[in-house]
Protein backbone atom coordinates (compact mmCIF):
# COMPACT_ATOMS: atom_id res chain seq x y z
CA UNK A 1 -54.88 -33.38 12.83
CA UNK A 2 -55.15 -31.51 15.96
CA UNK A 3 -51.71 -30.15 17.59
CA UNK A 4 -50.73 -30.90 20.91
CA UNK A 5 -50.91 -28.58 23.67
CA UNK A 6 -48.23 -28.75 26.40
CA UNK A 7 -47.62 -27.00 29.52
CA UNK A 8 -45.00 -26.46 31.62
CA UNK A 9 -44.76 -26.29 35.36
CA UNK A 10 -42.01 -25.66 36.85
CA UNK A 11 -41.31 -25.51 40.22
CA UNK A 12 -37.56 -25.59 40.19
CA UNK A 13 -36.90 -23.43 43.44
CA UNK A 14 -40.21 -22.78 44.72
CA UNK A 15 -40.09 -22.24 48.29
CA UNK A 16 -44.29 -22.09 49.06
CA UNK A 17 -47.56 -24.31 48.76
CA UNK A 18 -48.60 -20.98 47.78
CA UNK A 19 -46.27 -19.96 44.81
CA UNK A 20 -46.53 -23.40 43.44
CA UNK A 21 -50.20 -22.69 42.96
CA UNK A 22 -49.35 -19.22 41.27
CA UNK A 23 -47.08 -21.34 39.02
CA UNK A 24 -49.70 -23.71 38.45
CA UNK A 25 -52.43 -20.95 38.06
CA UNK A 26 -50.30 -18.85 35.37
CA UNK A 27 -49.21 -21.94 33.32
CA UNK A 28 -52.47 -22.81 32.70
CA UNK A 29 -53.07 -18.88 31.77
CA UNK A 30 -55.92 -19.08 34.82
CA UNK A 31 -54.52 -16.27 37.30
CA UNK A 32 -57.64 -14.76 38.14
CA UNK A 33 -60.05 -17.75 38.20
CA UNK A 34 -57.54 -20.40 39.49
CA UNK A 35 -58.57 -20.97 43.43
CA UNK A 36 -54.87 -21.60 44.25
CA UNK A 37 -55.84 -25.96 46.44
CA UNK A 38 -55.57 -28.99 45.50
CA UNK A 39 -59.22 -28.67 44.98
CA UNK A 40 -59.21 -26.04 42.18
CA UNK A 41 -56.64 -28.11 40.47
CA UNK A 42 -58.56 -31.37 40.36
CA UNK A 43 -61.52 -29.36 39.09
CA UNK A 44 -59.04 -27.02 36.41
CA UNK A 45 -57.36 -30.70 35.04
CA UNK A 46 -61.53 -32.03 35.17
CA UNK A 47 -62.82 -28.96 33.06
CA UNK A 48 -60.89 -26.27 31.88
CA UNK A 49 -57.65 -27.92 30.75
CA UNK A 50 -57.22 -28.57 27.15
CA UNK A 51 -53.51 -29.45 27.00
CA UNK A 52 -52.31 -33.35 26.34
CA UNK A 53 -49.13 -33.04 27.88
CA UNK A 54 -48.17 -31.37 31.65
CA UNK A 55 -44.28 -31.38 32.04
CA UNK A 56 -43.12 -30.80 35.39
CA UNK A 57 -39.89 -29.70 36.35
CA UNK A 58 -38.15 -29.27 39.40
CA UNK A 59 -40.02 -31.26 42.20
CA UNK A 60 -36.41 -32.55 43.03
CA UNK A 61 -35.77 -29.11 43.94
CA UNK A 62 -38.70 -28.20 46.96
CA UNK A 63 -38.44 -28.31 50.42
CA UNK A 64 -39.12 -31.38 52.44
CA UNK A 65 -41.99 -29.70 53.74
CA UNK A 66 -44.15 -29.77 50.39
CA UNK A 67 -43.43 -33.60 49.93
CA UNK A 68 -46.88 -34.31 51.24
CA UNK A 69 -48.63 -31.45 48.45
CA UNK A 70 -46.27 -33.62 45.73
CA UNK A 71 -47.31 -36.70 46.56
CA UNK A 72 -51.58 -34.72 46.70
CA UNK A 73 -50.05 -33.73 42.82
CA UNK A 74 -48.96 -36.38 41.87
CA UNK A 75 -52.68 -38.81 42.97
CA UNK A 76 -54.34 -35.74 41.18
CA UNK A 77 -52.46 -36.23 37.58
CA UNK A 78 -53.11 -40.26 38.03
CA UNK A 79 -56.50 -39.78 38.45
CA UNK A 80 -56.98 -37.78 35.53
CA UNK A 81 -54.51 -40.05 33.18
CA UNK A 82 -57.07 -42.90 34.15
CA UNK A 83 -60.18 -40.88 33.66
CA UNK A 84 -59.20 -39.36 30.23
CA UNK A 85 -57.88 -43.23 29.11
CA UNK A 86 -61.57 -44.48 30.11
CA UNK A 87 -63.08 -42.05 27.77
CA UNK A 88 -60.48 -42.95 25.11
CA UNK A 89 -58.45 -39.25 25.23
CA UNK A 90 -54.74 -39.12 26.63
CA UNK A 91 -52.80 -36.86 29.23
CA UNK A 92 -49.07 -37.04 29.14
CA UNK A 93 -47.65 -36.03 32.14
CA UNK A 94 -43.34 -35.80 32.80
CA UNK A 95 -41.74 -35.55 35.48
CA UNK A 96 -37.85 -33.64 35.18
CA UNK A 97 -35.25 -33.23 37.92
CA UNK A 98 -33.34 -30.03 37.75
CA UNK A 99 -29.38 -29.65 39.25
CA UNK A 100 -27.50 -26.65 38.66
CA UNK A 101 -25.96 -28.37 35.48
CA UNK A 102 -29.39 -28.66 33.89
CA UNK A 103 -30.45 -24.64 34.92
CA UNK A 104 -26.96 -23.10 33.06
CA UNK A 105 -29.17 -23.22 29.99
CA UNK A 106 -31.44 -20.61 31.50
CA UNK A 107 -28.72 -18.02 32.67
CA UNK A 108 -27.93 -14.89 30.72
């Protein structure tokens, strides 16, 4: 039985269109090949991902000027759901809101 691969993007706090593809780029251990659009992603989540399960934490937590990249996300990680269902394979993808509450587990 094959184990399942997960990754985990989170964005709690990210400030730039350009650090959330950094995020995206090193969770998917793709620094140096990842072309840091919307673009590259498609084509990554198309080809070069292997993982069944994308958790994403922290949209809750960007500015109101990234709502529009979200949403560009969000179409992106349907898509790919649907396309991997048609050729009988499966892509979790969660979506978890951070608040300060959730975030005292990460302090030292």
């Amino acid at each position: 039985m094959k184990s399942m691969k997960t990754v985990v993007l989170n964005f709690t706090d990210c400030k730039y269109l350009g650090e959330m593809h950094q995020i995206i780029g090193k969770a998917f251990d793709l620094v140096d090949w990842y072309g840091q659009n919307w673009s590259a992603f498609h084509d990554l989540l198309r080809g070069e991902c292997d993982a069944d399960e994308i958790i994403i934490i922290g949209l809750n937590t960007l500015p109101k000027e990234l709502e529009g990249h979200v949403t560009k996300m969000k179409n992106i990680l349907q898509y790919e759901q649907e396309k991997r269902t048609e050729h009988g394979e499966k892509l979790n993808v969660s979506f978890i809101d951070t608040t300060d509450s959730d975030m005292e587990q990460f302090k030292f």
